[in-house]
Protein backbone atom coordinates (compact mmCIF):
# COMPACT_ATOMS: atom_id res chain seq x y z
CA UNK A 1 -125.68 -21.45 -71.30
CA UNK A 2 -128.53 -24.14 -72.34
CA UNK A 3 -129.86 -20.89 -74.77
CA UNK A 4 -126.00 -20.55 -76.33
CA UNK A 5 -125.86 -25.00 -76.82
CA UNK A 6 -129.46 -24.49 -78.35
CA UNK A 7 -128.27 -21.52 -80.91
CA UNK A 8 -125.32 -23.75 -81.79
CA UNK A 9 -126.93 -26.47 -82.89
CA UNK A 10 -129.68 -24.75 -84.33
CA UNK A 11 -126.91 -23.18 -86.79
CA UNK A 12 -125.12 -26.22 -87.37
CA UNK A 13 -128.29 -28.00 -88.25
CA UNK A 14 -129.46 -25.38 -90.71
CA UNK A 15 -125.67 -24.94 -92.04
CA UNK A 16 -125.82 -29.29 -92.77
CA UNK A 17 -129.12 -28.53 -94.85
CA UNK A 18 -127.85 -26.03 -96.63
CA UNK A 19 -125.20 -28.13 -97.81
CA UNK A 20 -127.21 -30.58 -99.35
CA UNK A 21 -127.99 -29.78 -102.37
CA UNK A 22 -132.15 -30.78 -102.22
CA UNK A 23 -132.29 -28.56 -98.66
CA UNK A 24 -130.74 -25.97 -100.57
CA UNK A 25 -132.73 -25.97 -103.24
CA UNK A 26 -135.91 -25.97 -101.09
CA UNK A 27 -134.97 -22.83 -98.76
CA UNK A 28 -133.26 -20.76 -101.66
CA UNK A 29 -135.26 -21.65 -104.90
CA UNK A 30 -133.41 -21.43 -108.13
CA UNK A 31 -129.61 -21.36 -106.19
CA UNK A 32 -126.99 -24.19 -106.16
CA UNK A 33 -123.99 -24.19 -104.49
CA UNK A 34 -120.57 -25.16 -105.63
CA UNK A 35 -118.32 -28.54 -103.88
CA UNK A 36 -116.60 -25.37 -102.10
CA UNK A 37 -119.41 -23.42 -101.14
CA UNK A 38 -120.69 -26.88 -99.60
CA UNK A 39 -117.21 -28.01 -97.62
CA UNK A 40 -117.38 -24.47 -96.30
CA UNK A 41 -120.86 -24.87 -95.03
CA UNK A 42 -120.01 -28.17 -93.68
CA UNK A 43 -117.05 -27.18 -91.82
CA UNK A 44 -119.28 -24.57 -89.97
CA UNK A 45 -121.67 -26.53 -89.30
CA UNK A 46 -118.85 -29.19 -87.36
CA UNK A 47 -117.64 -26.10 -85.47
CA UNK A 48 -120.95 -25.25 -84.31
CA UNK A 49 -121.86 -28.71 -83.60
CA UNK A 50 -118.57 -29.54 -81.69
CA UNK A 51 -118.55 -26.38 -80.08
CA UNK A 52 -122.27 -26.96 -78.49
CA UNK A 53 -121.12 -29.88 -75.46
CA UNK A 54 -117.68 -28.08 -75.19
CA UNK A 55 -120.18 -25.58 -73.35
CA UNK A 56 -123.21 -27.51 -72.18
CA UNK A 57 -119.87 -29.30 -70.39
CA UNK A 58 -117.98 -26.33 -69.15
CA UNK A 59 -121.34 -25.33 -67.58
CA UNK A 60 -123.02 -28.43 -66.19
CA UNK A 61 -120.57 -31.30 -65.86
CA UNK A 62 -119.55 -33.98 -68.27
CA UNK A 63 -122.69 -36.32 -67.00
CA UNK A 64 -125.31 -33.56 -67.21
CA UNK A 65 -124.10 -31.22 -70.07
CA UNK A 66 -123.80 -34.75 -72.59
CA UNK A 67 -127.26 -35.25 -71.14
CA UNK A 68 -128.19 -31.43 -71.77
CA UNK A 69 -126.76 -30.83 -75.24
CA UNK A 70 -128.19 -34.21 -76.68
CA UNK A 71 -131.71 -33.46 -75.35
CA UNK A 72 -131.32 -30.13 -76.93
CA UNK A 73 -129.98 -31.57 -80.51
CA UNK A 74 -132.71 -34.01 -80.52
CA UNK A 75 -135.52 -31.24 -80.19
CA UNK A 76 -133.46 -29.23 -82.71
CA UNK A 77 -133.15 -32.08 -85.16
CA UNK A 78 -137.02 -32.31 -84.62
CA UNK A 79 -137.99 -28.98 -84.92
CA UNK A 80 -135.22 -28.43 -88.33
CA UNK A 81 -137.06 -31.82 -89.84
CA UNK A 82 -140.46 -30.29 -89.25
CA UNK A 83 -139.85 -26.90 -90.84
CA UNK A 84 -138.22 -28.31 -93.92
CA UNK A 85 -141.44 -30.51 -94.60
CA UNK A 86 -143.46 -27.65 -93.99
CA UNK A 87 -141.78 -24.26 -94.40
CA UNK A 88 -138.07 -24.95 -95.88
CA UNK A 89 -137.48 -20.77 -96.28
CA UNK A 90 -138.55 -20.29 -92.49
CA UNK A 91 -135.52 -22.44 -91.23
CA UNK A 92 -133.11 -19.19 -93.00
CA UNK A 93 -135.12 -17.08 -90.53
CA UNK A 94 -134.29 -18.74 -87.74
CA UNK A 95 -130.18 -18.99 -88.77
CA UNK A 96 -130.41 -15.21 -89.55
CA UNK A 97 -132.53 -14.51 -86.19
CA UNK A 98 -130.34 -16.68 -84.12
CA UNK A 99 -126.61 -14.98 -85.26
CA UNK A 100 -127.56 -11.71 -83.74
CA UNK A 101 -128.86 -13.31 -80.70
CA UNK A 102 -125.81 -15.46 -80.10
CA UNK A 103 -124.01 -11.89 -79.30
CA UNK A 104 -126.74 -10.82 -76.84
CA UNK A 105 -126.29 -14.29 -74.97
CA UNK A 106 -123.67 -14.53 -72.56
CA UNK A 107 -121.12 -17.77 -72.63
């Protein structure tokens, strides 16, 4: 389950920087999104985000899964700010590696 909570967020985060229009222009050079393409992005990435401690409770408790799922957001956050200082296009990889993996894990 902590695997599933840590795909979640890893989505929603790189769905919020796609959204912005600097994050997007630094992992997909020469594209800009329109105010639509943007609210749909956003609303995503609040899906995945809310959906993360719905399971990180289901599986470990209100007390624990809160814990769990903000422990695993903050090392998400950390890991999404480091790549887009660094490598902006290898934080696409990761979205398009971690939708095919989100199947193979089991909620």
């Amino acid at each position: 389950m902590t695997a599933t909570v840590f795909l979640l967020s890893w989505q929603a985060c790189v769905l919020l920087c796609l959204a912005m229009p600097r994050h997007c222009m630094d992992m997909l050079p020469g594209r800009r999104l329109n105010r639509l393409q943007q609210r749909g992005l956003q609303l995503l990435a609040a899906l995945a985000l809310l959906s993360a401690p719905v399971l990180a409770i289901q599986a470990d408790g209100p007390g624990i899964g809160l814990a769990c799922w903000l422990g695993i957001l903050s090392l998400v956050i950390m890991a999404q700010a480091l790549l887009l200082a660094w490598r902006p296009k290898w934080s696409l990889w990761g979205l398009a590696g971690s939708l095919p993996l989100l199947t193979v894990v089991q909620f």
